[in-house]
Protein backbone atom coordinates (compact mmCIF):
# COMPACT_ATOMS: atom_id res chain seq x y z
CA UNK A 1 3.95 44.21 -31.11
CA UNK A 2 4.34 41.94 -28.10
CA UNK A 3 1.33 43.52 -26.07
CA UNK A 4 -0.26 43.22 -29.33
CA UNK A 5 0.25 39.21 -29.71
CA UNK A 6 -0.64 38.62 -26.26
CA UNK A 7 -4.13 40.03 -26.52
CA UNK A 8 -4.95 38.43 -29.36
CA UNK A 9 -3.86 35.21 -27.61
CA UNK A 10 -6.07 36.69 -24.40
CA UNK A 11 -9.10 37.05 -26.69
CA UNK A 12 -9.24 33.76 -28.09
CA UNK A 13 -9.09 32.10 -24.58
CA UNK A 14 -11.99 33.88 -23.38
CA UNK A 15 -13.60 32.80 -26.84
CA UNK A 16 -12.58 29.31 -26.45
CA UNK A 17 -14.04 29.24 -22.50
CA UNK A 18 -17.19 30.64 -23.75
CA UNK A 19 -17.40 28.12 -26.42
CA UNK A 20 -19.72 24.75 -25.22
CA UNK A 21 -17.99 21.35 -25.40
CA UNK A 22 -19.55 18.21 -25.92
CA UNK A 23 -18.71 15.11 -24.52
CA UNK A 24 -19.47 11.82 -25.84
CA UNK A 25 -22.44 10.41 -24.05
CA UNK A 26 -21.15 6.78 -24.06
CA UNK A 27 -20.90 4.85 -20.97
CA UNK A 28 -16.66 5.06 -19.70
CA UNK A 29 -14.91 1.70 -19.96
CA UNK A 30 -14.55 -0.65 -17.36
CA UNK A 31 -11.80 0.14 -15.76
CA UNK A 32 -12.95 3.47 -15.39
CA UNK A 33 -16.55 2.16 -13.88
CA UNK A 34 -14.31 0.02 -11.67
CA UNK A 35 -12.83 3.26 -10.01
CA UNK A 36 -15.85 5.18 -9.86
CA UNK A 37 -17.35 2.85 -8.12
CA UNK A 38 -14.65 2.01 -5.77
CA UNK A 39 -13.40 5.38 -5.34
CA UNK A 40 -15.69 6.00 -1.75
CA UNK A 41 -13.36 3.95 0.01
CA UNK A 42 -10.18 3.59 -1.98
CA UNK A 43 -9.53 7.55 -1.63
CA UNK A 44 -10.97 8.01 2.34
CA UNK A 45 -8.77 5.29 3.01
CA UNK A 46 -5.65 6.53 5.24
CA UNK A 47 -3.50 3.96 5.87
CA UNK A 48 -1.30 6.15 8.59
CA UNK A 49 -4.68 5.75 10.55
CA UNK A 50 -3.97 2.00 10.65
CA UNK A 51 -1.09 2.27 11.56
CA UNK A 52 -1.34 4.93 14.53
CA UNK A 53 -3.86 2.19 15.66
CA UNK A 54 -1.07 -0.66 15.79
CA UNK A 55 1.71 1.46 17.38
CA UNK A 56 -1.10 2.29 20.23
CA UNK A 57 -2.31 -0.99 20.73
CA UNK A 58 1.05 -3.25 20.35
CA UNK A 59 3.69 -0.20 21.88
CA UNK A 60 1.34 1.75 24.05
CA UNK A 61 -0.93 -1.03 25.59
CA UNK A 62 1.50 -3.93 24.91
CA UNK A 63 0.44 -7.41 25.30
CA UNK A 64 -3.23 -7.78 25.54
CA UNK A 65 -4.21 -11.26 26.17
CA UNK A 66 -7.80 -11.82 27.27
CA UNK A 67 -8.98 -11.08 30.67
CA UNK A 68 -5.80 -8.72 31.23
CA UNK A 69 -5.36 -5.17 32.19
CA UNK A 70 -4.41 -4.74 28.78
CA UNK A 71 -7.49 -6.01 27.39
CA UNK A 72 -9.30 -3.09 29.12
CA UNK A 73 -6.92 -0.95 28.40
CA UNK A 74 -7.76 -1.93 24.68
CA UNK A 75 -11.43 -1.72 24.78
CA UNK A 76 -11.75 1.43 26.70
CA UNK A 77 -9.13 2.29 23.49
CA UNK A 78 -11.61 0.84 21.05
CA UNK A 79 -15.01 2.34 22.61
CA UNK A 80 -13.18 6.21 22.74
CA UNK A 81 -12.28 5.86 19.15
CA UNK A 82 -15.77 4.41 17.80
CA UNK A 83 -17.20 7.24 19.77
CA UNK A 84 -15.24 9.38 17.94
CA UNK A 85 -16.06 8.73 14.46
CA UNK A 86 -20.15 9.09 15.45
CA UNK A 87 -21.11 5.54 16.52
CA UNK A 88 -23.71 6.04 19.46
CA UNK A 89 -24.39 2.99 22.16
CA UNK A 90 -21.05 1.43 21.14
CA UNK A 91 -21.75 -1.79 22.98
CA UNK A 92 -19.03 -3.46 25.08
CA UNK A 93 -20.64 -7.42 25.47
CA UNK A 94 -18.45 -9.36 28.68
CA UNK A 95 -18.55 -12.98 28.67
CA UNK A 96 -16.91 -15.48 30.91
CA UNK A 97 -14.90 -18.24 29.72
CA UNK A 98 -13.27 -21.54 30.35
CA UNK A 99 -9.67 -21.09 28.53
CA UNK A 100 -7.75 -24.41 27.06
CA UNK A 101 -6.31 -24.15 30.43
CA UNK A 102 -9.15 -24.72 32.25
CA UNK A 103 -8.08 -20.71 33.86
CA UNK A 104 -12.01 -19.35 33.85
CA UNK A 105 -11.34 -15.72 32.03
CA UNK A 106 -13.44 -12.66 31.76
CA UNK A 107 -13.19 -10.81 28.57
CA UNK A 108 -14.82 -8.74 26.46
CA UNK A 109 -16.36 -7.67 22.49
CA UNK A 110 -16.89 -4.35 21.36
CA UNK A 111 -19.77 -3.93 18.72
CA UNK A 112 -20.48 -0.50 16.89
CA UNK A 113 -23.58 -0.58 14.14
CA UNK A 114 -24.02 1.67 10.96
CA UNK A 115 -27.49 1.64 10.66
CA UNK A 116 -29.11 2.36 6.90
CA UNK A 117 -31.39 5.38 6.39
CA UNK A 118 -34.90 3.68 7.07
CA UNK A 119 -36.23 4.06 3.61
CA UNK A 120 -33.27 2.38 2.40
CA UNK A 121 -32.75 -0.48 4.72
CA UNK A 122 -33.06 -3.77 3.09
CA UNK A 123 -33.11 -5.54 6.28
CA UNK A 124 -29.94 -7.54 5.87
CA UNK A 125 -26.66 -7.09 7.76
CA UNK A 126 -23.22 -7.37 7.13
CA UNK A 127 -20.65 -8.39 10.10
CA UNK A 128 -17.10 -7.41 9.28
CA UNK A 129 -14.72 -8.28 12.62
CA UNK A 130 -11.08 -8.85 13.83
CA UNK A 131 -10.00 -9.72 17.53
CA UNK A 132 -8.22 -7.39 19.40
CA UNK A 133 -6.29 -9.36 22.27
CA UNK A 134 -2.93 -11.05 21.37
CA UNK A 135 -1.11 -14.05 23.00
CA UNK A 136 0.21 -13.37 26.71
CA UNK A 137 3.70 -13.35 25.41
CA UNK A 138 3.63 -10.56 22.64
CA UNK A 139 2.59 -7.27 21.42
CA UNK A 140 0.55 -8.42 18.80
CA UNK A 141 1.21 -5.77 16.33
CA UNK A 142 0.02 -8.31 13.32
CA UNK A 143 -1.62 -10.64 15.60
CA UNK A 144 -4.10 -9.02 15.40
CA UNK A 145 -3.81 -5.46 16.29
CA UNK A 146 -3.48 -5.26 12.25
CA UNK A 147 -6.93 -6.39 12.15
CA UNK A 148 -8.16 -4.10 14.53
CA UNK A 149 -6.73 -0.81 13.38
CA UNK A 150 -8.31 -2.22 9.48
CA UNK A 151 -11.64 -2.48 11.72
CA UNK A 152 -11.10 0.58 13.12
CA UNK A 153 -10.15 2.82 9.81
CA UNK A 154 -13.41 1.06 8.02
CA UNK A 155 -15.78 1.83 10.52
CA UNK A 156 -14.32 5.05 10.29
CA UNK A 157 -14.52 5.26 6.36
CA UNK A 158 -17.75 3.39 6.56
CA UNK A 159 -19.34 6.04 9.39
CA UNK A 160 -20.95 8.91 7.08
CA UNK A 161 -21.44 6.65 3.98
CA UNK A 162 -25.07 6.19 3.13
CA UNK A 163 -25.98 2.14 2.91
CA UNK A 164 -29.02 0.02 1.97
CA UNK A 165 -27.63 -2.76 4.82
CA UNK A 166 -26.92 -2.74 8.42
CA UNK A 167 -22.69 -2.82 8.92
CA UNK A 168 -21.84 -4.06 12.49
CA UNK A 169 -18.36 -3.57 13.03
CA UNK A 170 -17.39 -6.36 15.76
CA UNK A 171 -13.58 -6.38 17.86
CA UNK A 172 -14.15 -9.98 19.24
CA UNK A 173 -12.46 -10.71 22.66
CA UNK A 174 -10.35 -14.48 23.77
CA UNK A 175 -9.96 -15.47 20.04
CA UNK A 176 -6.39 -16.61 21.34
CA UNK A 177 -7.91 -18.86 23.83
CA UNK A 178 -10.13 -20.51 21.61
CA UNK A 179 -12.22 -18.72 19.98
CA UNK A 180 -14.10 -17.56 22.47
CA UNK A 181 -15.50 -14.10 22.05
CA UNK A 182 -16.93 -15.16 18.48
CA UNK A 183 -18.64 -18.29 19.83
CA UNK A 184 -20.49 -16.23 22.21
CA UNK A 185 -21.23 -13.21 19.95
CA UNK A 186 -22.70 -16.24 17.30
CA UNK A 187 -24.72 -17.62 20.35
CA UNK A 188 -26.42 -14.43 21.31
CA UNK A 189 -27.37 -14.07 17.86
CA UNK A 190 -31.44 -14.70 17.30
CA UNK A 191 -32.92 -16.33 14.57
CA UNK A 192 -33.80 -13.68 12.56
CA UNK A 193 -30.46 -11.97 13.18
CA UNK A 194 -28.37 -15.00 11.78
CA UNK A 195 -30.94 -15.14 8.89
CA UNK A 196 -30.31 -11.52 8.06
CA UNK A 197 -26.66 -11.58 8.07
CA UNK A 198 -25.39 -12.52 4.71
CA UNK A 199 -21.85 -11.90 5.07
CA UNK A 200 -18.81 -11.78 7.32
CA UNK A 201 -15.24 -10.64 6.73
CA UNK A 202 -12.48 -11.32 9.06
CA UNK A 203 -9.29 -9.60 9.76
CA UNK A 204 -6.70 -11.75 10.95
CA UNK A 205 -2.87 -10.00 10.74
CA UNK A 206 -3.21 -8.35 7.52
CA UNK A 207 0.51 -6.60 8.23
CA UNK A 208 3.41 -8.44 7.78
CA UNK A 209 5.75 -7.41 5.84
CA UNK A 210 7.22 -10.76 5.88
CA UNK A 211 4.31 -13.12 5.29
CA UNK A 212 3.02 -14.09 1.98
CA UNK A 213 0.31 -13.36 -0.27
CA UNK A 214 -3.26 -12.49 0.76
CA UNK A 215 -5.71 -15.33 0.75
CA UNK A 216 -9.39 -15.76 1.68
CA UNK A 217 -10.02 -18.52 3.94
CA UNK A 218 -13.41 -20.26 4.30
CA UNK A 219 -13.97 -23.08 7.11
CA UNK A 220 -15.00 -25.66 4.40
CA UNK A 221 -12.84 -24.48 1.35
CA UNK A 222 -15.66 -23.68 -0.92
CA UNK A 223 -16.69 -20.35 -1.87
CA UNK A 224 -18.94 -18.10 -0.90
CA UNK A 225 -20.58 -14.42 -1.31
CA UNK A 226 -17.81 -13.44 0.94
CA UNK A 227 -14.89 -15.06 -1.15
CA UNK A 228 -16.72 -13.79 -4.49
CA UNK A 229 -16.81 -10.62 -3.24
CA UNK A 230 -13.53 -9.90 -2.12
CA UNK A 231 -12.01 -11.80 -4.88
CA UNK A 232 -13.88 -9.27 -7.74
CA UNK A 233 -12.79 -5.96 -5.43
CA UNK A 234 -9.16 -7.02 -5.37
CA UNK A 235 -9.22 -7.43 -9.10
CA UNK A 236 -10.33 -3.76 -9.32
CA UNK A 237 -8.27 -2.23 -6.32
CA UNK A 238 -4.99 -4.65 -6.42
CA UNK A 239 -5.02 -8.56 -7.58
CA UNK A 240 -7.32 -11.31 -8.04
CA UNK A 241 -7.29 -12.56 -4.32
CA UNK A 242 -7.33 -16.79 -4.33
CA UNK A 243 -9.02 -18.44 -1.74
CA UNK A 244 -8.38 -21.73 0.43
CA UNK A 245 -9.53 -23.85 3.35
CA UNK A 246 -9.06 -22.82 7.34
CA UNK A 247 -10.44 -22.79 10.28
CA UNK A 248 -8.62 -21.10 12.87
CA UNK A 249 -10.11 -17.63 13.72
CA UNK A 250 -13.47 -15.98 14.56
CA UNK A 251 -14.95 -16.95 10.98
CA UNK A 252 -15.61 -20.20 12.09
CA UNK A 253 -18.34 -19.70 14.35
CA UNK A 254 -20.20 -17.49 11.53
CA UNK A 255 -20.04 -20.57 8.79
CA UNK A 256 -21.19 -22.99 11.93
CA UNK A 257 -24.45 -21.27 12.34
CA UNK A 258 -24.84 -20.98 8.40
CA UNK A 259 -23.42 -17.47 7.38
CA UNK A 260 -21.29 -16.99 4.71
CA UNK A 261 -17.83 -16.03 6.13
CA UNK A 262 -13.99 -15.80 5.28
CA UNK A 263 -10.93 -15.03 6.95
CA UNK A 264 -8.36 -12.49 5.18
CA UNK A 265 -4.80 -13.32 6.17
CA UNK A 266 -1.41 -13.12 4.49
CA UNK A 267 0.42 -17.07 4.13
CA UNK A 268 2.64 -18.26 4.46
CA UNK A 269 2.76 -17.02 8.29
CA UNK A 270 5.46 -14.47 9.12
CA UNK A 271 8.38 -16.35 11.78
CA UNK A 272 7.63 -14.18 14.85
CA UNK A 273 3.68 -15.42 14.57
CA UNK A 274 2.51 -15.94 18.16
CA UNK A 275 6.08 -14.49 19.74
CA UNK A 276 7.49 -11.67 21.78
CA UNK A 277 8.90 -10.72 18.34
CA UNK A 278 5.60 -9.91 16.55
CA UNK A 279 6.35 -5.79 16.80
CA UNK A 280 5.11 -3.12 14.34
CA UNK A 281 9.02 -2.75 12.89
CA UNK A 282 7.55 -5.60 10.67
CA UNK A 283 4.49 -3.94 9.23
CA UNK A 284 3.77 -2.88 6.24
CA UNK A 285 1.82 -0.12 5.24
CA UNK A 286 1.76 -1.35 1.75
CA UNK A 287 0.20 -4.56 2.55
CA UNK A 288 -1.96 -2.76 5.03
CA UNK A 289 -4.02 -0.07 2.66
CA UNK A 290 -4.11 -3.20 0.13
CA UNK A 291 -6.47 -5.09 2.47
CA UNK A 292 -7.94 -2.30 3.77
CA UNK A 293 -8.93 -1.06 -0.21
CA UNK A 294 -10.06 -4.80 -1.03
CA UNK A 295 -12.04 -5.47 2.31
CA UNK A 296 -13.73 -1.74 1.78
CA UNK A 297 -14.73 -2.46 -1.36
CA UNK A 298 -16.05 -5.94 -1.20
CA UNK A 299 -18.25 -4.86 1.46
CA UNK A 300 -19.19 -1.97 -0.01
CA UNK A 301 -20.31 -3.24 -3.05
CA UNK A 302 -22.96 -5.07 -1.03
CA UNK A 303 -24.11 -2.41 1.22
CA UNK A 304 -24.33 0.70 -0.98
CA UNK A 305 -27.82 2.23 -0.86
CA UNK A 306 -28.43 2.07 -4.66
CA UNK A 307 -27.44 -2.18 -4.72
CA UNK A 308 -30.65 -3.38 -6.22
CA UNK A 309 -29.71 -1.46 -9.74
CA UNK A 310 -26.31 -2.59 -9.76
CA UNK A 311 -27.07 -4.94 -12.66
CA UNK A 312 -27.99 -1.99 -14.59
CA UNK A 313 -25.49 0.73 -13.40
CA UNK A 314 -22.67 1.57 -15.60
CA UNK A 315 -20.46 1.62 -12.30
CA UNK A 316 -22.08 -2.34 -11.92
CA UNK A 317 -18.54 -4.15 -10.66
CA UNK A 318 -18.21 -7.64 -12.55
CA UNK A 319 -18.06 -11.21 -10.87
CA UNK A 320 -14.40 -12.22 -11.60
CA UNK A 321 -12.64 -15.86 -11.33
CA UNK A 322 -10.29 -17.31 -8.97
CA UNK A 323 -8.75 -19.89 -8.00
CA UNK A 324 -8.20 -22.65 -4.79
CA UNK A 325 -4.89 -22.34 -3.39
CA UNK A 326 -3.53 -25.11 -1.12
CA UNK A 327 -3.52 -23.94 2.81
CA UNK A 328 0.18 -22.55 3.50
CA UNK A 329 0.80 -21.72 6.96
């Protein structure tokens, strides 16, 4: 009787497998559009990538301030690892510099380019960046060897995903002494170039456990495409990110020469900021993947090959609002 019951039970699986289904043929809600669309980096992010960057760059290397040993230690570390993920004539720019000291350095930035398939290149660029030396005093393991493992994992992320836009991934040098290595990256920039770029996204320690919220920083405290951007991806992959008013870090030259640009940093500022404190025990992976998620989103909703029928796409992301927050630092 048993053997009898479970072949009946066999047959009507095999009937029910054979049997078509139909699936409603509306258009999935939001939230599910949201994740479809944001799915190509959310789930390629790996945060333990990020972090394996940090532990390199603030244990391994150490301190890294410009013109240093460690400095070339971290751009030989930087052009090995672009390398690796596919990026061909990785570009290592050196620039000489008068510090705040009046100490003339030598130091360095490390471009790598995703170019778009040529019959889907709309001709503009994207610059997303973070600096990669620290203050003489510290590891930098959130200052900003946070940002650069982010860079690092998105170029990675970003390296076999077809675009409509140029992404130049940039690791600017002296950004503790000034400024420096954006200044001269803006200044090499032609005409055309500056014209085409119409975004930039900076990482500037995006770790700390023990600093505040994430904000988005513009130079003149109004919004931008940047800012809109980023605020509408972390509504989809986390929370509605506010923005605010700061100068400060390598956005600033970007906004200077008329490109829309914002700085992504966690404030209030964590206590060991600029000390020989600022080690990776006080990272957090959490906060890590968040900005990593929000940052790969933003940009990729505006360099995804298909971005001229986003208004009509059911996977379309929606502008969002959000709101000023006073600076907190």
């Amino acid at each position: 009787m048993k053997r009898m019951k479970l072949s009946a039970l066999w047959m009507m699986i095999m009937m029910l497998a054979a049997t078509p289904v139909f699936v409603s043929a509306e258009a999935p809600s939001n939230g599910q559009s949201d994740q479809a669309f944001d799915n190509k980096m959310v789930k390629r992010m790996k945060v333990d990538n990020i972090y394996e960057h940090i532990s390199y760059l603030s244990e391994e290397i150490g301190s890294r301030p410009a013109g240093s040993e460690g400095e070339q230690q971290t751009v030989d570390y930087l052009v090995d690892q672009l390398e690796s993920y596919g990026y061909e004539g990785v570009k290592v720019e050196e620039f000489t510099a008068t510090t705040w000291y009046g100490e003339d350095i030598t130091s360095y930035n490390v471009e790598a380019v995703k170019e778009p398939k040529k019959n889907h290149d709309t001709g503009q660029q994207i610059v997303i960046g973070a600096h990669h030396d620290s203050v003489p005093n510290g590891p930098g393991a959130n200052d900003d060897a946070s940002g650069t493992g982010a860079l690092l994992e998105l170029a990675r992320v970003f390296a076999n995903t077809p675009t409509d836009t140029t992404i130049k991934f940039v690791a600017f040098g002296a950004e503790e002494n000034g400024l420096l290595g954006s200044q001269e990256y803006v200044e090499a920039m032609s005409e055309e170039e500056i014209s085409n770029t119409v975004a930039m996204f900076q990482l500037d320690m995006v770790g700390s456990a023990d600093a505040g919220d994430l904000v988005m920083f513009t130079a003149d405290g109004e919004q931008n495409v940047v800012t809109d951007l980023g605020a509408a991806a972390g509504s989809r992959v986390s929370e509605t990110v506010p923005y605010s008013e700061l100068g400060r870090s390598d956005h600033v030259a970007f906004h200077e020469a008329g490109i829309p640009a914002a700085l992504f940093i966690h404030t209030p500022l964590e206590p060991w900021y600029h000390t020989d404190e600022d080690l990776i025990q006080y990272i957090s992976k959490e906060k890590l993947k968040d900005v990593g998620n929000i940052i790969g989103a933003a940009a990729y909703q505006i360099a995804r090959k298909d971005t001229p029928a986003l208004e009509r796409a059911n996977v379309a992301p929606e502008p969002v609002e959000y709101e000023y927050e006073p600076p907190q630092l």
